[in-house]
Structures are given as structure tokens and as C-alpha cells.
Protein backbone atom coordinates (compact mmCIF):
# COMPACT_ATOMS: atom_id res chain seq x y z
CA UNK A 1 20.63 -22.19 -14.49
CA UNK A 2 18.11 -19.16 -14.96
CA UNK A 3 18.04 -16.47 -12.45
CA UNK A 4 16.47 -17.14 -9.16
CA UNK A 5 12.96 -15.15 -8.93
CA UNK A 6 12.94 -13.54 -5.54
CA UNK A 7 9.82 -11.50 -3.78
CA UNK A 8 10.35 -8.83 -1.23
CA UNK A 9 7.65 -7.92 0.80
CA UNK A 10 7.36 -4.84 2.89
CA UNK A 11 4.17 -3.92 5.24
CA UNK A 12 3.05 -0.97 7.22
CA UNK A 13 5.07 2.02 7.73
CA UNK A 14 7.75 0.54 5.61
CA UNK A 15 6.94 3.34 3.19
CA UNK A 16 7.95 5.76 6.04
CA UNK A 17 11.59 4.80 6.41
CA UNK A 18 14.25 7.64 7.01
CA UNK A 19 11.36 9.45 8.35
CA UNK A 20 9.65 7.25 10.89
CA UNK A 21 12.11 6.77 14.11
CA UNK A 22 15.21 7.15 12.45
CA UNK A 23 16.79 6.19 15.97
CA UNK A 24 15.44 2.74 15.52
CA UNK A 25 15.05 1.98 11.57
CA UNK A 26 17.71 4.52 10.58
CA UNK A 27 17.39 6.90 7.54
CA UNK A 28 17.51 4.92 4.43
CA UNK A 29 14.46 4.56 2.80
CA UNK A 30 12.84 2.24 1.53
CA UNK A 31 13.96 3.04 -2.36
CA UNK A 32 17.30 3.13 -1.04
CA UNK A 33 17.01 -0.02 0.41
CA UNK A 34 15.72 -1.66 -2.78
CA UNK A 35 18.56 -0.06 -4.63
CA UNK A 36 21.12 -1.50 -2.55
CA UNK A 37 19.12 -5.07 -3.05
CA UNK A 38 18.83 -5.20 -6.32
CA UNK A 39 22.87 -4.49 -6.62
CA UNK A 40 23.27 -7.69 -4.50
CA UNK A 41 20.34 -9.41 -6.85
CA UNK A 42 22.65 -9.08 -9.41
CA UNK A 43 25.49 -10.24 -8.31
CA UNK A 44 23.66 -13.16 -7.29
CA UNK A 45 21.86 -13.81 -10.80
CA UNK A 46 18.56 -13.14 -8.86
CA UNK A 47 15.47 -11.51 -10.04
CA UNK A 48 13.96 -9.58 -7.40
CA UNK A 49 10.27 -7.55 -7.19
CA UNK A 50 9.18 -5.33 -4.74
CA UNK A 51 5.69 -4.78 -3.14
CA UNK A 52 4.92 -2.85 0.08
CA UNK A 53 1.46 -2.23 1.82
CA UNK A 54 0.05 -0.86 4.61
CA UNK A 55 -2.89 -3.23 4.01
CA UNK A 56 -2.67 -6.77 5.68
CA UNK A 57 -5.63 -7.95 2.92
CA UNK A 58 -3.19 -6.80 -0.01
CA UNK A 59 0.02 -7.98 2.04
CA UNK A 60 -1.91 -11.74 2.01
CA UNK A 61 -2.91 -11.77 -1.41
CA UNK A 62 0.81 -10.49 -2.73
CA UNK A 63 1.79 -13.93 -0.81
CA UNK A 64 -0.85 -16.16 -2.54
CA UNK A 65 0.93 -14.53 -5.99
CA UNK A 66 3.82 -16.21 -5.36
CA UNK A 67 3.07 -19.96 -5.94
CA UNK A 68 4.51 -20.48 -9.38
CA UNK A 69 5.56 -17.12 -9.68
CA UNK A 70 8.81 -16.20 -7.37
CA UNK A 71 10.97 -19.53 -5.99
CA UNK A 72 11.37 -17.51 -2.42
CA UNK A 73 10.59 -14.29 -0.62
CA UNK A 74 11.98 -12.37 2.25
CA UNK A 75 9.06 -10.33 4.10
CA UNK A 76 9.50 -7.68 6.60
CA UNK A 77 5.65 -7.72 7.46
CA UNK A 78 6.63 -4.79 10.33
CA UNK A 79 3.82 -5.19 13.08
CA UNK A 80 1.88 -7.52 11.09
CA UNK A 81 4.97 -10.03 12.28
CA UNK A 82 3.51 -9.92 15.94
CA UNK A 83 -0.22 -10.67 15.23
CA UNK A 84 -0.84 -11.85 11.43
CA UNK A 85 -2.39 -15.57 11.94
CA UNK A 86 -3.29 -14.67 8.16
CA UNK A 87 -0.36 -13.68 6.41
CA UNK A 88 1.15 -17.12 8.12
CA UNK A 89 -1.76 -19.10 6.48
CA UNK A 90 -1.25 -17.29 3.00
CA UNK A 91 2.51 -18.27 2.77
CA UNK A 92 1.79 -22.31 4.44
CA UNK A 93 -0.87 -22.15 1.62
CA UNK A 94 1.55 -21.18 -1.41
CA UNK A 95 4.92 -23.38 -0.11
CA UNK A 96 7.50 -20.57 -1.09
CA UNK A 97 10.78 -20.43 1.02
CA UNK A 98 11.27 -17.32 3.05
CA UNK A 99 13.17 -15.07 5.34
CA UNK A 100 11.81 -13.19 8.06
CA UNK A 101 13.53 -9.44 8.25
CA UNK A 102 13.08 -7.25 10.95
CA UNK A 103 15.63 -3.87 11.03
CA UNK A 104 15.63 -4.04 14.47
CA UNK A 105 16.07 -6.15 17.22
CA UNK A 106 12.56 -7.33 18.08
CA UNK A 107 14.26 -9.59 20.98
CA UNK A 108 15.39 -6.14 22.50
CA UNK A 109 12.45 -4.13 22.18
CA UNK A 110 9.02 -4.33 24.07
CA UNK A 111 7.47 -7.62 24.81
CA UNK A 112 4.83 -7.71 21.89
CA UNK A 113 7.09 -7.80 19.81
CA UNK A 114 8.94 -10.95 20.74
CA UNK A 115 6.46 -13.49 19.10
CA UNK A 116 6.98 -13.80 15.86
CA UNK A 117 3.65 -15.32 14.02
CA UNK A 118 5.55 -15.92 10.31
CA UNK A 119 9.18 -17.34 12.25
CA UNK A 120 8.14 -20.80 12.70
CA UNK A 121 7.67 -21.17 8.47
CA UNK A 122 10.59 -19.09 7.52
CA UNK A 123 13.56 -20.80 6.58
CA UNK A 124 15.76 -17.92 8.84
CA UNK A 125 14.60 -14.96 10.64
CA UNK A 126 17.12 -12.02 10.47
CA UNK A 127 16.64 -8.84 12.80
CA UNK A 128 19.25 -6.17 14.57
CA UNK A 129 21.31 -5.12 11.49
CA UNK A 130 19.36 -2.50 9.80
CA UNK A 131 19.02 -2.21 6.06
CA UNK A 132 21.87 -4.78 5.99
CA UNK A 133 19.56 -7.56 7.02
CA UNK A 134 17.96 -7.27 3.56
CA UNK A 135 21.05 -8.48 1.75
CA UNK A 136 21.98 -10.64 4.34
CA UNK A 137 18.49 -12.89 4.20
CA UNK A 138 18.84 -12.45 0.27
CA UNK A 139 22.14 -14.33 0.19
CA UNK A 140 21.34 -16.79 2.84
CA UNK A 141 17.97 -17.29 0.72
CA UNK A 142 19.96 -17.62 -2.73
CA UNK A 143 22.23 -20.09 -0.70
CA UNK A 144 19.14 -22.34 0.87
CA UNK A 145 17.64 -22.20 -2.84
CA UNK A 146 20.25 -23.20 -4.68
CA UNK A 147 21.20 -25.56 -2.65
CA UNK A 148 17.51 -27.52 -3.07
CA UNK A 149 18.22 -27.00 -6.61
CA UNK A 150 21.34 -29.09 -7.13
């Protein structure tokens, strides 16, 4: 069996990680995040790409991309999770598995952030455990995909 091809998807402010309320998202980055992915990718046999945007437009058509092009995704859309009717329509239009990451725990924080627009299509929503919950939703991904494969 061929590598898995996996998509991850960061939105606004992601870029700003290690900088941007380091209290609450820590101080990796977001290219040290990615690093520590792509260790775990291979590992896994998976194939990973990377795309982040501040743009909800560009955040909706990297989704559409992904029919026939990555077998799941994990997405950490940032404040775009709370309010993006769109980017939920973009992924129940291409039919790609994915996981929901948040670094923190929405649950805990202010009440707009509770509802989460993308949740209800994801396979598993992970939030609370920093950068961690990127490699976490990448094996439970691998796992769910792998398992539809067999």
C-alpha cells in the first residue's frame, strides 16, 4: 500500500504562532509545527502538504483541491471554525475525511467560540493539547483511513 496523501490546512493568524498569545497557542511556530508533522508523516508512510491563509476564499478553494488529490485533511481553520458556513460546504462538496484541530481549548474559552461550524463533518475534533494535537489527529486520521482501506 502507497503512502497515504494527507492535507493540512491552517487559516488566519496561524502564520503568527510563537508570536501571537504565546500564553494561549504557545511558541512554536508554525514551521516548527510542520517539522514535527512531517517526522510523524513518516513514520506513518504518509504524505503530507501544507497550506495556510488568512483568506477564507483561498482557505475554500485549497478544500475543493482535495477531491482526488489528498485521501484526508486535518484543518485548523482558527476563527473561521466559529462562523465559516463556506468552508463547511467546500469540504461536504469534495467528501475527504478530516480532523478538526484547535491548539486550545475552545470549550474553555469565550462563548463564540464553542460552536464549531466544520465539527459535525469531521471524523474527530481535537483541541486543548497544543502543537501536539497536530500529530495526534494525524494518527487518529491514518488509523480511520486505513482502516476504510482494508
Amino acid at each position: 500500500m502507497g503512502p497515504l496523501r494527507v492535507a493540512v490546512i491552517n487559516g488566519p493568524n496561524l502564520n503568527m504562532l510563537g508570536v501571537r498569545e504565546p500564553e494561549i497557542y504557545g511558541r512554536e511556530t508554525l514551521a516548527q509545527i510542520e517539522a514535527s508533522l512531517s517526522a510523524a508523516a513518516a513514520e506513518l508512510n504518509v504524505q503530507l502538504t501544507f497550506f495556510q491563509s488568512n483568506g477564507e476564499g483561498e482557505l475554500v478553494t485549497e478544500v475543493q483541491r482535495l477531491r482526488g488529490t489528498a485521501d484526508g485533511a486535518l484543518i485548523n481553520a482558527g476563527a473561521y471554525s466559529h462562523s465559516s458556513i463556506a468552508l463547511r460546504d467546500a469540504f461536504a462538496s469534495v467528501s475527504v475525511p478530516f480532523i478538526e484541530v484547535h491548539l486550545s481549548n475552545v470549550h474553555a474559552r469565550e462563548p463564540e467560540r464553542h460552536r464549531l461550524v466544520l465539527a459535525g463533518q469531521a471524523v474527530g475534533v481535537i483541541c486543548g493539547f497544543g502543537s501536539y494535537g497536530y500529530e495526534a489527529a494525524l494518527r487518529g486520521l491514518t488509523r480511520h483511513l486505513r482502516a476504510g482501506k482494508q
